[in-house]
ModelCIF file with pLDDT and N, C-alpha, C, O atoms, coordinates in Angstrom:
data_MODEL
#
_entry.id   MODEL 
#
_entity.id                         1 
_entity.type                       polymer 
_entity.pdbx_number_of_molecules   1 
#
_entity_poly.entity_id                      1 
_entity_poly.type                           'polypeptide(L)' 
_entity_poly.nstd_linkage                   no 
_entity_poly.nstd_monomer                   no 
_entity_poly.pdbx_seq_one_letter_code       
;(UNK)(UNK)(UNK)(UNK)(UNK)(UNK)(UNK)(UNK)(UNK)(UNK)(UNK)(UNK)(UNK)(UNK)(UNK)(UNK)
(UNK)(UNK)(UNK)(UNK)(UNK)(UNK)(UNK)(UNK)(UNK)(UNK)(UNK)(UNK)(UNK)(UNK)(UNK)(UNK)
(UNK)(UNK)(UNK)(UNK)(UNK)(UNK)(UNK)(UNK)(UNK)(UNK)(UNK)
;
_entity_poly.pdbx_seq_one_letter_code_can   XXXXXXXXXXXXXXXXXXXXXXXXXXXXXXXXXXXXXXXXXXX 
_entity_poly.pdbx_strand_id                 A 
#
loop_
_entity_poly_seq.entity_id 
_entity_poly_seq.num 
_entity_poly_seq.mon_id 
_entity_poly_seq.hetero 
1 1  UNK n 
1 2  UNK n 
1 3  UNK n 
1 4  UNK n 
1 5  UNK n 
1 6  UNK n 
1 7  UNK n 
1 8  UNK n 
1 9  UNK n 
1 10 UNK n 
1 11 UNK n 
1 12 UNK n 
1 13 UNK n 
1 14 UNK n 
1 15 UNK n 
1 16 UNK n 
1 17 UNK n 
1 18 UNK n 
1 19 UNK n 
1 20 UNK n 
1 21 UNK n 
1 22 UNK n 
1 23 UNK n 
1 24 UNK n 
1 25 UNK n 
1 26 UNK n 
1 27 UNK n 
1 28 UNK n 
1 29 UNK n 
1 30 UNK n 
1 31 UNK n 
1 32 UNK n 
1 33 UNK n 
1 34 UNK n 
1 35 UNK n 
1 36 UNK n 
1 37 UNK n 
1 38 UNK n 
1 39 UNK n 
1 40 UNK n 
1 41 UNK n 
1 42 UNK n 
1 43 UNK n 
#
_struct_asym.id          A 
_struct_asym.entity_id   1 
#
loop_
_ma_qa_metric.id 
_ma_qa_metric.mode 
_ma_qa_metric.name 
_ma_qa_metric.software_group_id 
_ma_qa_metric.type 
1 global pLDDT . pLDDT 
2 local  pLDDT . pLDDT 
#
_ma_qa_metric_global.metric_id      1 
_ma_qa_metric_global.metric_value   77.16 
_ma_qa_metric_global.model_id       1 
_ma_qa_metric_global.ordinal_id     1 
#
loop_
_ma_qa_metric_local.label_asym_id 
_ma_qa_metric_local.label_comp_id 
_ma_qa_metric_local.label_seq_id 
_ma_qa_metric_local.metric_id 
_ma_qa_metric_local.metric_value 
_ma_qa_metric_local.model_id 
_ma_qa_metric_local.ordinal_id 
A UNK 1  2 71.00 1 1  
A UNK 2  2 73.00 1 2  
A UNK 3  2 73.00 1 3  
A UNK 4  2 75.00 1 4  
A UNK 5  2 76.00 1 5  
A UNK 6  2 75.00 1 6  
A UNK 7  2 75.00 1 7  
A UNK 8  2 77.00 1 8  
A UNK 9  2 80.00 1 9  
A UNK 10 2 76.00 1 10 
A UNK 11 2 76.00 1 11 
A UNK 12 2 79.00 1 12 
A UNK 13 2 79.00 1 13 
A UNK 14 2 79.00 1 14 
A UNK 15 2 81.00 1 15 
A UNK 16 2 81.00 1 16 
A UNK 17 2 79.00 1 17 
A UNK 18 2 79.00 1 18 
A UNK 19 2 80.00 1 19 
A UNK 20 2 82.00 1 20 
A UNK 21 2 78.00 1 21 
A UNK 22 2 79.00 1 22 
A UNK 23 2 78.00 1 23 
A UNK 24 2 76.00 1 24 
A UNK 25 2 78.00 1 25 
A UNK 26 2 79.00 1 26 
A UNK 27 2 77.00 1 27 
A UNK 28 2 76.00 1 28 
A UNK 29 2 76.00 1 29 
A UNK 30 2 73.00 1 30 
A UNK 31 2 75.00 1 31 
A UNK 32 2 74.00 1 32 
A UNK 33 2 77.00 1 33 
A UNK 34 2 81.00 1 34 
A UNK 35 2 77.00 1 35 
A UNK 36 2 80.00 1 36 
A UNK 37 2 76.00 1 37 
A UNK 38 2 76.00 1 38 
A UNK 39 2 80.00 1 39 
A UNK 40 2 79.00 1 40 
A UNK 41 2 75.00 1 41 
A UNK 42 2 76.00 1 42 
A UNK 43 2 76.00 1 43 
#
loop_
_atom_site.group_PDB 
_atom_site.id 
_atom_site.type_symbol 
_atom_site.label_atom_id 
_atom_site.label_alt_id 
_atom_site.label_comp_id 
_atom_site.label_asym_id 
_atom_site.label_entity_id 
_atom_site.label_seq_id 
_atom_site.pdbx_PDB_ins_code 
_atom_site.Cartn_x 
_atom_site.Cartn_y 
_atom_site.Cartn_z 
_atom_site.occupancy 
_atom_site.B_iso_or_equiv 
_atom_site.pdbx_formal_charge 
_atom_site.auth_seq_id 
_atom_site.auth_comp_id 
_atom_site.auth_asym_id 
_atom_site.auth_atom_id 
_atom_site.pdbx_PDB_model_num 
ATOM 1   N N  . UNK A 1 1  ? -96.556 162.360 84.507  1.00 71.00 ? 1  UNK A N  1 
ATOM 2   C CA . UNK A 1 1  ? -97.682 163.057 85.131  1.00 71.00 ? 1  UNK A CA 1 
ATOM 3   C C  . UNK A 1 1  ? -97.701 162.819 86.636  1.00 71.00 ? 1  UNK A C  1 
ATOM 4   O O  . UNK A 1 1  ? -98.274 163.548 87.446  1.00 71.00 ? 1  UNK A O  1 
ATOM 5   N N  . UNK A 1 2  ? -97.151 161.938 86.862  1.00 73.00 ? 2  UNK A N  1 
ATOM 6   C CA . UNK A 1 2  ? -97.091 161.102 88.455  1.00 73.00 ? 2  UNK A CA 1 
ATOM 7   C C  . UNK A 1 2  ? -96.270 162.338 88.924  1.00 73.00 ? 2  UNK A C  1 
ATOM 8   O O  . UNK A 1 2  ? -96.652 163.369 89.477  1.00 73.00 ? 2  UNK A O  1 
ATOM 9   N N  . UNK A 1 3  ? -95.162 161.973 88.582  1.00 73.00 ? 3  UNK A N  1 
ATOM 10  C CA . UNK A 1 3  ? -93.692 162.995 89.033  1.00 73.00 ? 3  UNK A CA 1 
ATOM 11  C C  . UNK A 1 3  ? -94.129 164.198 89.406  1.00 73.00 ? 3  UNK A C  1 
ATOM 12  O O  . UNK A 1 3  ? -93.994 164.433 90.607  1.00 73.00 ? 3  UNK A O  1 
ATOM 13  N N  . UNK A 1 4  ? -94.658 165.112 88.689  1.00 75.00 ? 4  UNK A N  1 
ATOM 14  C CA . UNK A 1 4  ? -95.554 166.459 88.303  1.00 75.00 ? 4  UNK A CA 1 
ATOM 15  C C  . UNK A 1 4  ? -96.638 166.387 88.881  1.00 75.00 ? 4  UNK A C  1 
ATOM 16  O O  . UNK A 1 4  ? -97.024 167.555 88.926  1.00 75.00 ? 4  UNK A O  1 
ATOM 17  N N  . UNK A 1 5  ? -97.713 165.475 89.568  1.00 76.00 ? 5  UNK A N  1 
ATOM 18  C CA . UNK A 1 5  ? -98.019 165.402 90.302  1.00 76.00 ? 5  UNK A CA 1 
ATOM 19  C C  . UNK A 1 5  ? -97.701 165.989 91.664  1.00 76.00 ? 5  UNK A C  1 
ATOM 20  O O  . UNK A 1 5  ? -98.048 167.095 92.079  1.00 76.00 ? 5  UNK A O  1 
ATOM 21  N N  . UNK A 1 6  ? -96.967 165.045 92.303  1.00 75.00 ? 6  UNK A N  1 
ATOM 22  C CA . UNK A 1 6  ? -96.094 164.954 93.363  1.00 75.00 ? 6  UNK A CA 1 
ATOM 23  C C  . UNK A 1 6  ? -95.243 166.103 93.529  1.00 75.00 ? 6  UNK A C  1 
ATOM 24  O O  . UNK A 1 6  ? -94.851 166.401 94.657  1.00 75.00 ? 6  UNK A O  1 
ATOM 25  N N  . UNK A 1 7  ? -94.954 166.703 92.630  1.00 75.00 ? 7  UNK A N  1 
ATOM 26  C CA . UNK A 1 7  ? -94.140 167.763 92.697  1.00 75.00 ? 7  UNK A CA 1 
ATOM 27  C C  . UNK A 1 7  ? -95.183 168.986 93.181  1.00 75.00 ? 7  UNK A C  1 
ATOM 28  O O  . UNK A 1 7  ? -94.919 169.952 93.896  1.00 75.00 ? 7  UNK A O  1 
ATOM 29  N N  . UNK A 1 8  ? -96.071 168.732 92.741  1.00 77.00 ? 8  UNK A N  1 
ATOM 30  C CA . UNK A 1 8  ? -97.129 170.346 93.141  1.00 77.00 ? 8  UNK A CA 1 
ATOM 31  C C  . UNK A 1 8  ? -98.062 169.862 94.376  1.00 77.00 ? 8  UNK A C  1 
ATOM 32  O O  . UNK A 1 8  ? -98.904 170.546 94.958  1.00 77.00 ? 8  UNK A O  1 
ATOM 33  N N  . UNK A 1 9  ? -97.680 168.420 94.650  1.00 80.00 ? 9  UNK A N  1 
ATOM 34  C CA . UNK A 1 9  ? -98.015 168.029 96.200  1.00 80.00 ? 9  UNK A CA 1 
ATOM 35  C C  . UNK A 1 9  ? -97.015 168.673 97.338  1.00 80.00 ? 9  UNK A C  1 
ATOM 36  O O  . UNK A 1 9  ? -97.516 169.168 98.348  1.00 80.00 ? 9  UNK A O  1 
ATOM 37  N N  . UNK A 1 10 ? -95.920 168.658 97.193  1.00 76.00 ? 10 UNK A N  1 
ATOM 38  C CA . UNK A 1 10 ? -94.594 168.691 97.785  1.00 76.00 ? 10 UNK A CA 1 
ATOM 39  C C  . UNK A 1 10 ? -94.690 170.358 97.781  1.00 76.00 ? 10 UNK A C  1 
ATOM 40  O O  . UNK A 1 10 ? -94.671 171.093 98.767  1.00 76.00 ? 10 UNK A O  1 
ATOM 41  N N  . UNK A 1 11 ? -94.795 170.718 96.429  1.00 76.00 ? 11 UNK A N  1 
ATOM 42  C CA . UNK A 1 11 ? -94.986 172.361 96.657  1.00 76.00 ? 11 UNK A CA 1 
ATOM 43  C C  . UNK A 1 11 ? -96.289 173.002 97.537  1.00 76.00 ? 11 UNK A C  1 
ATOM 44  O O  . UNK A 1 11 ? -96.088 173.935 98.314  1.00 76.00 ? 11 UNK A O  1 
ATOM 45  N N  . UNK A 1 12 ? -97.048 172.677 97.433  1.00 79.00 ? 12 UNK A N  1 
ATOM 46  C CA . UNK A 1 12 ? -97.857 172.954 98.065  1.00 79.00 ? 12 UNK A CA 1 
ATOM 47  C C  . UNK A 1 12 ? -98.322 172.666 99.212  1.00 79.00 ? 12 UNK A C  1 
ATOM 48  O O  . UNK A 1 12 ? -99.429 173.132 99.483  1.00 79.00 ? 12 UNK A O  1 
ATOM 49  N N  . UNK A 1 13 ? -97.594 171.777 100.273 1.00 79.00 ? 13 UNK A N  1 
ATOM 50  C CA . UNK A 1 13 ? -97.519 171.863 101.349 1.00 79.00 ? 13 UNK A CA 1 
ATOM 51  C C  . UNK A 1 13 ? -96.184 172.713 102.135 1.00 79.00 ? 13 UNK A C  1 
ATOM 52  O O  . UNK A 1 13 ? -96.219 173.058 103.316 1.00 79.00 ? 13 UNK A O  1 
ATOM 53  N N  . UNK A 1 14 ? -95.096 172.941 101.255 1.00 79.00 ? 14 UNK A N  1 
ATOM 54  C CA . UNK A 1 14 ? -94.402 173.875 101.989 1.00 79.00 ? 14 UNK A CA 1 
ATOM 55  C C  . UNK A 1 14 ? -94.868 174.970 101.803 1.00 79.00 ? 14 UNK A C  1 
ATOM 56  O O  . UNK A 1 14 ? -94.648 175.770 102.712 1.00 79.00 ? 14 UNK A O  1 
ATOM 57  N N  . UNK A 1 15 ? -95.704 175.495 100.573 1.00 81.00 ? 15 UNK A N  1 
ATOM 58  C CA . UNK A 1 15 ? -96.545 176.960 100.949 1.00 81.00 ? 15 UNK A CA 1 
ATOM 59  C C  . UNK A 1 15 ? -97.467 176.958 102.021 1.00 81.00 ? 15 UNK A C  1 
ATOM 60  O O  . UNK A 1 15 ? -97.727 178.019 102.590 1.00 81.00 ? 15 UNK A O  1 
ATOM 61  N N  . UNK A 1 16 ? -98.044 175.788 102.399 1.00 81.00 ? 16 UNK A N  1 
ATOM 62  C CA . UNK A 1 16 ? -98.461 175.802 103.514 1.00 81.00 ? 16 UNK A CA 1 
ATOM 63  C C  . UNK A 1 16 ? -97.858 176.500 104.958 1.00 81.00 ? 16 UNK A C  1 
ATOM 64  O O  . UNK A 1 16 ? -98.307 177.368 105.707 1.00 81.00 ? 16 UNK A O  1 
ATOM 65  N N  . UNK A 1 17 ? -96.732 175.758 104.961 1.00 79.00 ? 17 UNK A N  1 
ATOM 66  C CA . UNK A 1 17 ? -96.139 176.041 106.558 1.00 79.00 ? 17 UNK A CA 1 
ATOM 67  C C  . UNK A 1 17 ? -95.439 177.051 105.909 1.00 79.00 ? 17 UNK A C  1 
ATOM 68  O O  . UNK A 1 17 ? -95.071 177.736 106.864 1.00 79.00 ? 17 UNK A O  1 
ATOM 69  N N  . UNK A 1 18 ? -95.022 177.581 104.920 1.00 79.00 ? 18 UNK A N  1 
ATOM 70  C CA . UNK A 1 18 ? -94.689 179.197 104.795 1.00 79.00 ? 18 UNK A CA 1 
ATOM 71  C C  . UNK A 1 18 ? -94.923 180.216 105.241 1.00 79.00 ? 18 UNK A C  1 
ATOM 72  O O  . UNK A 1 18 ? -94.311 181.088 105.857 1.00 79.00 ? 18 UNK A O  1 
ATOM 73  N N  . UNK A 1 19 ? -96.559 179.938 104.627 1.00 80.00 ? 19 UNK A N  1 
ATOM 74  C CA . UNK A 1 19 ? -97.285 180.747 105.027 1.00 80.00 ? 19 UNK A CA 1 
ATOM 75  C C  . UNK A 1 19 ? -97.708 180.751 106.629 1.00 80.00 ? 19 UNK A C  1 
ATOM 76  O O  . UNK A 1 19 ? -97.917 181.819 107.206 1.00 80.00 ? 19 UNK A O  1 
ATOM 77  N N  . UNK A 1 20 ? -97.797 179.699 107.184 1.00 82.00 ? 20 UNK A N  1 
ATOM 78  C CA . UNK A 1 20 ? -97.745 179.406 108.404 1.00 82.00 ? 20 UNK A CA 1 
ATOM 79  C C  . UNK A 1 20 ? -96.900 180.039 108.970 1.00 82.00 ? 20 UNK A C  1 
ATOM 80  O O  . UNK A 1 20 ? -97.307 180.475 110.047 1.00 82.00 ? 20 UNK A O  1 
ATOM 81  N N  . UNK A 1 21 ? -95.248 180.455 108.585 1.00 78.00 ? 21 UNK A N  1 
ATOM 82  C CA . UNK A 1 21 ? -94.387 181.244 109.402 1.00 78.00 ? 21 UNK A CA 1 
ATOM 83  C C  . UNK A 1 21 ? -94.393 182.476 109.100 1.00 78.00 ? 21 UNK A C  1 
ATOM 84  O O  . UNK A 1 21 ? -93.898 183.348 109.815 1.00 78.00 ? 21 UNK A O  1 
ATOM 85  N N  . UNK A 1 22 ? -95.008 182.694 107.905 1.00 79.00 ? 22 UNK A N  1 
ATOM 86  C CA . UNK A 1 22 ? -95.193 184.516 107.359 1.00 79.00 ? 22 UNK A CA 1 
ATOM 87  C C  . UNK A 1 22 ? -96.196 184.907 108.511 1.00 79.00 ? 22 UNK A C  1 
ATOM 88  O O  . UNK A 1 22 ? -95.876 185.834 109.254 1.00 79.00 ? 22 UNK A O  1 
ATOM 89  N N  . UNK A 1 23 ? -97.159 184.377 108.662 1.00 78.00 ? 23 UNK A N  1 
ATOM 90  C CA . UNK A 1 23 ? -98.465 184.306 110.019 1.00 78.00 ? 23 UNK A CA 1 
ATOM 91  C C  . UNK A 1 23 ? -97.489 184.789 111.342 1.00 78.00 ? 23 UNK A C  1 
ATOM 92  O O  . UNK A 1 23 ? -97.479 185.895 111.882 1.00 78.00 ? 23 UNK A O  1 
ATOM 93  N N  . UNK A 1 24 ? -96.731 183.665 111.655 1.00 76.00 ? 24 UNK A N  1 
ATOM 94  C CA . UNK A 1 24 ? -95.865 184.541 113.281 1.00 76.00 ? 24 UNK A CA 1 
ATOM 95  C C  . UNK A 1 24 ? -95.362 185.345 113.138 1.00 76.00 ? 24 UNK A C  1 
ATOM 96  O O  . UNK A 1 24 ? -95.484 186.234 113.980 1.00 76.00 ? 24 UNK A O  1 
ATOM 97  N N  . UNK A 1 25 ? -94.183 185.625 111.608 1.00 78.00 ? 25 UNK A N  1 
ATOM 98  C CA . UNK A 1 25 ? -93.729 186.578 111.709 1.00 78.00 ? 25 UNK A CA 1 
ATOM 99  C C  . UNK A 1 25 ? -94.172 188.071 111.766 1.00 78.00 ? 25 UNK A C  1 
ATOM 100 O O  . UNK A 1 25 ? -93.594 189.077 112.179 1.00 78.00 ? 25 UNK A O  1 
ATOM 101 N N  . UNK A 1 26 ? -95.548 187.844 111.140 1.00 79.00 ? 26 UNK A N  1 
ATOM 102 C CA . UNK A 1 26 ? -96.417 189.376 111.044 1.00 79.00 ? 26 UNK A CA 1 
ATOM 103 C C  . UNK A 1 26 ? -96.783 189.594 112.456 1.00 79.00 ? 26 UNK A C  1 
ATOM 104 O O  . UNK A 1 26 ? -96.941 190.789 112.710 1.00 79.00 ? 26 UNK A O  1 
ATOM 105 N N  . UNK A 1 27 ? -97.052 188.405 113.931 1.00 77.00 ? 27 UNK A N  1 
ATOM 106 C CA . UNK A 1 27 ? -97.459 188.431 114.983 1.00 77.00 ? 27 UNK A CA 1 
ATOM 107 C C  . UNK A 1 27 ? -96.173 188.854 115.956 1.00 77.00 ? 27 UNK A C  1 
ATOM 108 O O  . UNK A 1 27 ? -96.309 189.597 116.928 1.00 77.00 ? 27 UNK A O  1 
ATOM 109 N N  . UNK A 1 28 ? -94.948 188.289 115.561 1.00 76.00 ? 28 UNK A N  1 
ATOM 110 C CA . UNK A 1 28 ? -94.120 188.139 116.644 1.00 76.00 ? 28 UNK A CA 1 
ATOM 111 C C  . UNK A 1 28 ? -92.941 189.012 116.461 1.00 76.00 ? 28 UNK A C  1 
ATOM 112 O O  . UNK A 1 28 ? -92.191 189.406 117.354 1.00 76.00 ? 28 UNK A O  1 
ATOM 113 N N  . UNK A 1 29 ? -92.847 189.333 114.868 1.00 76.00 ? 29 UNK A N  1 
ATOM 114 C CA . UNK A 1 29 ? -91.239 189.419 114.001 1.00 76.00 ? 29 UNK A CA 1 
ATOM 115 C C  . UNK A 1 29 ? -90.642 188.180 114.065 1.00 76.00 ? 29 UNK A C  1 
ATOM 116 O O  . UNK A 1 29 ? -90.624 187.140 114.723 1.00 76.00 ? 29 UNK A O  1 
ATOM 117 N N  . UNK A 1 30 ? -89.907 189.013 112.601 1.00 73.00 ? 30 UNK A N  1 
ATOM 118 C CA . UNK A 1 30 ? -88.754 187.829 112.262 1.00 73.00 ? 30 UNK A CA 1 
ATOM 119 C C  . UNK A 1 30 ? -87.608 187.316 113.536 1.00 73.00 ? 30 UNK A C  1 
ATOM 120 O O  . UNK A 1 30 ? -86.966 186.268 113.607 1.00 73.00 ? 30 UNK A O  1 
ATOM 121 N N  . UNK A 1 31 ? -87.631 187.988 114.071 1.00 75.00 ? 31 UNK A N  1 
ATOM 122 C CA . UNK A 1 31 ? -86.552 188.074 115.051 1.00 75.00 ? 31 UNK A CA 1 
ATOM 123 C C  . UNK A 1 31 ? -86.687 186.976 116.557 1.00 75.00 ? 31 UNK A C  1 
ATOM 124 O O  . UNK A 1 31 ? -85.844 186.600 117.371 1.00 75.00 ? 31 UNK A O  1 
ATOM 125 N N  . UNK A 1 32 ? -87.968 186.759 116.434 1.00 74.00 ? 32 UNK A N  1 
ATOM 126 C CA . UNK A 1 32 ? -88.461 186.176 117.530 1.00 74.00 ? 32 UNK A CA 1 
ATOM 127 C C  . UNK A 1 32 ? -89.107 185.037 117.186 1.00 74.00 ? 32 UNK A C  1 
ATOM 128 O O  . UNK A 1 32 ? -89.911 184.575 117.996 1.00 74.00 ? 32 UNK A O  1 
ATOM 129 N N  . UNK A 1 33 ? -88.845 184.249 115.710 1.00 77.00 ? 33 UNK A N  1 
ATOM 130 C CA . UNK A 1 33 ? -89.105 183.165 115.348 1.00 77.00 ? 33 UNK A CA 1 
ATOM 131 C C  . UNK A 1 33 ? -87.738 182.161 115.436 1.00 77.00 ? 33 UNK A C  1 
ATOM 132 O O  . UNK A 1 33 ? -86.585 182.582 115.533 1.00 77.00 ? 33 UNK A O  1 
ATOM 133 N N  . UNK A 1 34 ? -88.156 180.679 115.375 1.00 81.00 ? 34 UNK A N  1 
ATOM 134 C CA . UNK A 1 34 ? -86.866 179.661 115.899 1.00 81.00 ? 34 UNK A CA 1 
ATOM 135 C C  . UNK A 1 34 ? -86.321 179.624 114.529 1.00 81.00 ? 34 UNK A C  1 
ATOM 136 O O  . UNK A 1 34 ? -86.704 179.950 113.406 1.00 81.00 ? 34 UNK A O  1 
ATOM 137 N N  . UNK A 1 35 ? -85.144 179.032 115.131 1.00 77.00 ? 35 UNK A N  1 
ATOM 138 C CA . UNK A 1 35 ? -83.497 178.628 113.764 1.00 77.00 ? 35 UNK A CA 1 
ATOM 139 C C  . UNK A 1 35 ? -84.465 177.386 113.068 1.00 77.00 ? 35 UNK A C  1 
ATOM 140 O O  . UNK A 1 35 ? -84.152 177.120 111.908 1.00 77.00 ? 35 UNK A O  1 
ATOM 141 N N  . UNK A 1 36 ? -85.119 176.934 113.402 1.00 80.00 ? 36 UNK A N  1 
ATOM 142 C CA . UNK A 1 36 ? -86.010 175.684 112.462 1.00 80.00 ? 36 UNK A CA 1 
ATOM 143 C C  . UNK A 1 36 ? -86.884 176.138 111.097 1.00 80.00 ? 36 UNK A C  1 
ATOM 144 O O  . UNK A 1 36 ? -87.055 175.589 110.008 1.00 80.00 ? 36 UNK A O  1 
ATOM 145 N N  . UNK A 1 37 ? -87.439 177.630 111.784 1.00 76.00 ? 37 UNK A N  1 
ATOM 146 C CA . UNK A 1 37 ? -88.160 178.322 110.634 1.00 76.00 ? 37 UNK A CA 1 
ATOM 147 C C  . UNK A 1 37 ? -87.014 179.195 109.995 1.00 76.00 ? 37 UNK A C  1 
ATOM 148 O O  . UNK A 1 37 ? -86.655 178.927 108.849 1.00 76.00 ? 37 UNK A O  1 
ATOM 149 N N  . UNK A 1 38 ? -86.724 179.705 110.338 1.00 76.00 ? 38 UNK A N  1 
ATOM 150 C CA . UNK A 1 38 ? -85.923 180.215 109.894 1.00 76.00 ? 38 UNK A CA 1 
ATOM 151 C C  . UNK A 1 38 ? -84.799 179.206 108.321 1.00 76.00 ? 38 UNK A C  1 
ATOM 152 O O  . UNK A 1 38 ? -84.553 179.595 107.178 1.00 76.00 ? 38 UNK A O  1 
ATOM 153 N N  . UNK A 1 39 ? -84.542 178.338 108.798 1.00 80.00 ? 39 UNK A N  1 
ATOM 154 C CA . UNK A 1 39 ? -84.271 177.702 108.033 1.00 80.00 ? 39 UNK A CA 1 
ATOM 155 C C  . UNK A 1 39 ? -84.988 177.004 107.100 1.00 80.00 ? 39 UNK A C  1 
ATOM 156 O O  . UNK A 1 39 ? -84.546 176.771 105.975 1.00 80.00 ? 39 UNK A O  1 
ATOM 157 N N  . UNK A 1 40 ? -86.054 176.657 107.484 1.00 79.00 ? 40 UNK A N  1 
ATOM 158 C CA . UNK A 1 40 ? -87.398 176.167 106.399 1.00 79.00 ? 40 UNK A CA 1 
ATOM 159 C C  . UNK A 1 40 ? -87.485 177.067 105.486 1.00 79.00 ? 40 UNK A C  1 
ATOM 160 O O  . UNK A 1 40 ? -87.362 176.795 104.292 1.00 79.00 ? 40 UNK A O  1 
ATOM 161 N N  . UNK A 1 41 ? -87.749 178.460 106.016 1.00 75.00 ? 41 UNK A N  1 
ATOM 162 C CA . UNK A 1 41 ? -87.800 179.492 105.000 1.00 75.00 ? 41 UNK A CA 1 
ATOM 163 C C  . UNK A 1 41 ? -86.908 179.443 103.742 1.00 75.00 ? 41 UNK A C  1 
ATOM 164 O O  . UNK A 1 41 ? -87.441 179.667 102.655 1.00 75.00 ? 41 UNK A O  1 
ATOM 165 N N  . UNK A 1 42 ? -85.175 179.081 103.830 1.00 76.00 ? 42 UNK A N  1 
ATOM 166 C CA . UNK A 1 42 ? -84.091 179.299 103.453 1.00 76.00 ? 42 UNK A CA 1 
ATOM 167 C C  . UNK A 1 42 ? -84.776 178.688 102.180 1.00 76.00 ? 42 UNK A C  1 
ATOM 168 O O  . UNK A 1 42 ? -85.176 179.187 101.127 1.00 76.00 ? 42 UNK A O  1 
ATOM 169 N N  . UNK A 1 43 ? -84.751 177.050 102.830 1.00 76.00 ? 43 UNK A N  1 
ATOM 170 C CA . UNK A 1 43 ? -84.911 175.352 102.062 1.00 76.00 ? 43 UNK A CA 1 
ATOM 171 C C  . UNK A 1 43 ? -85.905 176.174 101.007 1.00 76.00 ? 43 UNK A C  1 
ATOM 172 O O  . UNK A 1 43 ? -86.453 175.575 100.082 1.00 76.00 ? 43 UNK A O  1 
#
């Protein structure tokens, strides 16, 4: 339950900053976001 826990901790902070880069990209485009998000996205 710990594990599974932690696991929907872990998930749910990268939907965080996901969504956080879906946010610039609707502001800026994809195109004009950094190789850092870009790659977060990938991960």
């Amino acid at each position: 339950s710990a594990k599974l826990e932690k696991k929907r901790q872990e998930a749910s902070e990268i939907m965080k900053r996901v969504d956080t880069i879906l946010d610039k990209i609707n502001e800026v485009g994809i195109e004009n976001i950094s190789k850092a998000d870009r790659k977060f996205l990938e991960d």
